[in-house]
N, C-alpha and C. Protein backbone atom coordinates (compact mmCIF):
# COMPACT_ATOMS: atom_id res chain seq x y z
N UNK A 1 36.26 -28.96 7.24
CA UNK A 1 36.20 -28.30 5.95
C UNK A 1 37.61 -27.93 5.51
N UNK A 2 38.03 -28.03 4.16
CA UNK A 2 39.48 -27.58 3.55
C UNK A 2 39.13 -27.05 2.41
N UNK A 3 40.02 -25.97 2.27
CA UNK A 3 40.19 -25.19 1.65
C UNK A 3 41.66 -25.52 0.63
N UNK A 4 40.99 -26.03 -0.86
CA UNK A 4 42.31 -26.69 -1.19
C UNK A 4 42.75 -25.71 -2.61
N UNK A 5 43.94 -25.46 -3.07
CA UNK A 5 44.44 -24.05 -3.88
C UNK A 5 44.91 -24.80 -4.82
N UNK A 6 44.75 -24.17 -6.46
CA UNK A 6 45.70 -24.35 -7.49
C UNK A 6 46.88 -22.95 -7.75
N UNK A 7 47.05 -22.65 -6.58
CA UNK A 7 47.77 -21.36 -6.64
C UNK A 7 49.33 -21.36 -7.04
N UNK A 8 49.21 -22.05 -6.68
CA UNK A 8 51.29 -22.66 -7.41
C UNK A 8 51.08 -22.73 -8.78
N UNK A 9 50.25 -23.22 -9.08
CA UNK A 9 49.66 -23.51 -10.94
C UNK A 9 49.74 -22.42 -11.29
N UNK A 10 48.74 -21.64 -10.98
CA UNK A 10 48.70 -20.41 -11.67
C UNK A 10 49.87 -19.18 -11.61
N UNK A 11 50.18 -19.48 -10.64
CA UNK A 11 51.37 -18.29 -10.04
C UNK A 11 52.74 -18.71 -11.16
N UNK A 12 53.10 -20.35 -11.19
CA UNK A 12 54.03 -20.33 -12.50
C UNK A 12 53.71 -19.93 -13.43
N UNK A 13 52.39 -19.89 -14.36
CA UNK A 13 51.51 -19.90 -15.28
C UNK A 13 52.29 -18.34 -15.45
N UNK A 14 52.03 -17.32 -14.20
CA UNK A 14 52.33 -15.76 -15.02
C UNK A 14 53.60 -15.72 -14.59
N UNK A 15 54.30 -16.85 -14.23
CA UNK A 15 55.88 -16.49 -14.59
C UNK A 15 56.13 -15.57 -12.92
N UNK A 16 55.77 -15.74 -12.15
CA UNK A 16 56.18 -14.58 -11.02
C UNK A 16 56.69 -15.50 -9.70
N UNK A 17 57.39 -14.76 -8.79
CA UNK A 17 57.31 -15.71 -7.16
C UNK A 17 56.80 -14.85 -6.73
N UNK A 18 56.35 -15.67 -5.22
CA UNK A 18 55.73 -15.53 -4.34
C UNK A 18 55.61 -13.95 -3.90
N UNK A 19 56.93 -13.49 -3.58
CA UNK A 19 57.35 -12.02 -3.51
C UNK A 19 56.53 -11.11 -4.15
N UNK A 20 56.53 -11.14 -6.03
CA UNK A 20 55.91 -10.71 -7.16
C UNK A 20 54.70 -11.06 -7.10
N UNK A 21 53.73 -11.95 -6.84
CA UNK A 21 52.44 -11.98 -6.72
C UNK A 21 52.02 -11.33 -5.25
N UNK A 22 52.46 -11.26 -4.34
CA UNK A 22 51.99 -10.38 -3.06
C UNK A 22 52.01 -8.97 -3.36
N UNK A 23 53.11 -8.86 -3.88
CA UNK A 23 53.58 -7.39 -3.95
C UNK A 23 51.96 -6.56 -5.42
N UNK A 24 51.65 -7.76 -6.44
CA UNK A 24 50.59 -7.54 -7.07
C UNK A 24 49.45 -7.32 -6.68
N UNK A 25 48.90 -8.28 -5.26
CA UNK A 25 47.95 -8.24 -4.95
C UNK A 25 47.81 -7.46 -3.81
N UNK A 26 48.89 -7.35 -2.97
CA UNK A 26 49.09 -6.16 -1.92
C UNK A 26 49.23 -6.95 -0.31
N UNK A 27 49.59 -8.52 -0.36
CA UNK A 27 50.20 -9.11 0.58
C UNK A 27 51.44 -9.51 0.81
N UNK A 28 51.57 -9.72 1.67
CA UNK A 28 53.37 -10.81 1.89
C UNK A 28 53.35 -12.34 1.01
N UNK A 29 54.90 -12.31 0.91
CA UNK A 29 55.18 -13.73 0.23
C UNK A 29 54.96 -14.61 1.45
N UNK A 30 55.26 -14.43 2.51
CA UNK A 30 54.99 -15.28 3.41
C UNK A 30 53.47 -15.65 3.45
N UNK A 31 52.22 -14.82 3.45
CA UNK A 31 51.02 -15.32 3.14
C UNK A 31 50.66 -16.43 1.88
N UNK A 32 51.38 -15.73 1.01
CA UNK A 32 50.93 -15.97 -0.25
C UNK A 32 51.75 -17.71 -0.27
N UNK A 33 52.77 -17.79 0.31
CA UNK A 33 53.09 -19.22 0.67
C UNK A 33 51.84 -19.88 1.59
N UNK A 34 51.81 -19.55 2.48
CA UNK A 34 50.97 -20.10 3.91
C UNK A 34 49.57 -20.21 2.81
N UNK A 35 49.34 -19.74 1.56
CA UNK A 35 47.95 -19.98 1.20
C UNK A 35 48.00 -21.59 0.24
N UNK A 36 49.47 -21.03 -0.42
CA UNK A 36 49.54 -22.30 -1.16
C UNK A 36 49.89 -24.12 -0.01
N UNK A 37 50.24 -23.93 0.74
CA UNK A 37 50.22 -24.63 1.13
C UNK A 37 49.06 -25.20 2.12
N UNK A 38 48.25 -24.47 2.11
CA UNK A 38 47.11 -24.93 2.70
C UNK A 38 46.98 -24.13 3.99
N UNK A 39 47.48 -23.79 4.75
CA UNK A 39 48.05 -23.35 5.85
C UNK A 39 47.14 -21.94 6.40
N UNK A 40 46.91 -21.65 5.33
CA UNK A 40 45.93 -19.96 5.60
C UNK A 40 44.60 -20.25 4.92
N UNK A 41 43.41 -19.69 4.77
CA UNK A 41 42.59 -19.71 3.97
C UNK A 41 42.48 -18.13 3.89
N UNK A 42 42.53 -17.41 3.02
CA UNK A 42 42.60 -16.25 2.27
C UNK A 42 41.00 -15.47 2.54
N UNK A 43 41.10 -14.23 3.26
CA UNK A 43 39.84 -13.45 2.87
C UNK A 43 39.16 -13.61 0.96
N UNK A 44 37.64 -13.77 1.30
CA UNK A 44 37.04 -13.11 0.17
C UNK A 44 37.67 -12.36 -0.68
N UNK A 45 38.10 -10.62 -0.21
CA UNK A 45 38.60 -9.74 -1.38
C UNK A 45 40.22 -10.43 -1.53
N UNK A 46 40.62 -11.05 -0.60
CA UNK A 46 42.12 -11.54 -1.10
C UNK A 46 41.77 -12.03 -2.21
N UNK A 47 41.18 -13.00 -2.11
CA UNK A 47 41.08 -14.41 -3.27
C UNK A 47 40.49 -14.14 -4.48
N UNK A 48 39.18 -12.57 -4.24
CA UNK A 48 39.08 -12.03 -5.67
C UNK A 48 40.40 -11.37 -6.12
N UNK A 49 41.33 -10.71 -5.46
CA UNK A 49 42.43 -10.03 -5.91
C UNK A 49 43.40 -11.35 -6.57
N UNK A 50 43.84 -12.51 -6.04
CA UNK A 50 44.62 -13.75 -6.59
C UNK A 50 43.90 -13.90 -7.95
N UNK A 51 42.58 -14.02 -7.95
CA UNK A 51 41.86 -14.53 -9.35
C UNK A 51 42.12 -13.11 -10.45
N UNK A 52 41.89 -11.99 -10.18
CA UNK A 52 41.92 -11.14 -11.33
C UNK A 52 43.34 -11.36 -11.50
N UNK A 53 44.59 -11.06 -10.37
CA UNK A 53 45.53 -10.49 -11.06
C UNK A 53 46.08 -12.36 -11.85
N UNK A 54 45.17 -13.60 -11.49
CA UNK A 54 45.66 -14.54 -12.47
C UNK A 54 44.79 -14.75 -13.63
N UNK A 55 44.02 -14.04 -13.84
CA UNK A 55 42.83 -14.11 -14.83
C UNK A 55 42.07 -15.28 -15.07
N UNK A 56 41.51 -15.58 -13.64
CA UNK A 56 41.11 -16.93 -13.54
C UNK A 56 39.71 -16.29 -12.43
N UNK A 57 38.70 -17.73 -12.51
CA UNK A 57 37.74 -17.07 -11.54
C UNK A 57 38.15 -17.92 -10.06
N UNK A 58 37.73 -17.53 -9.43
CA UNK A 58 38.14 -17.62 -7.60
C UNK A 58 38.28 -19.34 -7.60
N UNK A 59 36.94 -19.66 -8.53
CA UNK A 59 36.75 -21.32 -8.48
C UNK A 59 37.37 -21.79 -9.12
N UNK A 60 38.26 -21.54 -9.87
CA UNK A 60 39.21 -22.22 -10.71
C UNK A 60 40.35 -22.51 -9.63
N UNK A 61 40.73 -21.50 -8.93
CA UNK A 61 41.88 -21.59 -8.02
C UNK A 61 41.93 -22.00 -6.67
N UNK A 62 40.38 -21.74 -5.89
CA UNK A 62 40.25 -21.67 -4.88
C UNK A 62 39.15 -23.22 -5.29
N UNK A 63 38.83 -24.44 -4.13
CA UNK A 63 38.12 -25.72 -4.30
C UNK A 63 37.40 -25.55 -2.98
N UNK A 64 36.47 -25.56 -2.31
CA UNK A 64 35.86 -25.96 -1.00
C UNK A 64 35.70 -27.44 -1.26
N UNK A 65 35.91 -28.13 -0.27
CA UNK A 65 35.89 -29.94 -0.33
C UNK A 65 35.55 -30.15 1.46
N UNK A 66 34.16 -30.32 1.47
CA UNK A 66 34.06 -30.80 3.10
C UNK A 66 34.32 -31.93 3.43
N UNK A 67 35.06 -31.94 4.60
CA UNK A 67 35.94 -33.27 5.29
C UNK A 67 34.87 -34.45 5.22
């Protein structure tokens, strides 16, 4: 199963880095990298916190695609 992100999309979209969107949602840039790259898959309330503070819903950003 993968867990695949439009999180780079959206994160240029409000103009912020990595730093600035953790610090929004209340994680590290180092996560918030490790998500975009595939590398992490993000708790539930993380990924509702990524979607509000991009004003997007979870499924816009977040894809489940089984292998």
């Amino acid at each position: 199963m993968a867990l695949k992100n439009r999180l780079k999309e959206y994160r240029a979209r409000l103009g912020v880095n990595q730093s600035e969107l953790g610090k929004l949602v209340g994680t590290s840039r180092q996560t918030i990298s490790q998500i975009e790259r595939g590398d992490y898959s993000p708790s539930v309330t993380l990924a509702l916190k990524i979607a509000g503070v991009c004003g997007a819903a979870v499924e816009d950003i977040f894809i489940y695609e089984e292998d």
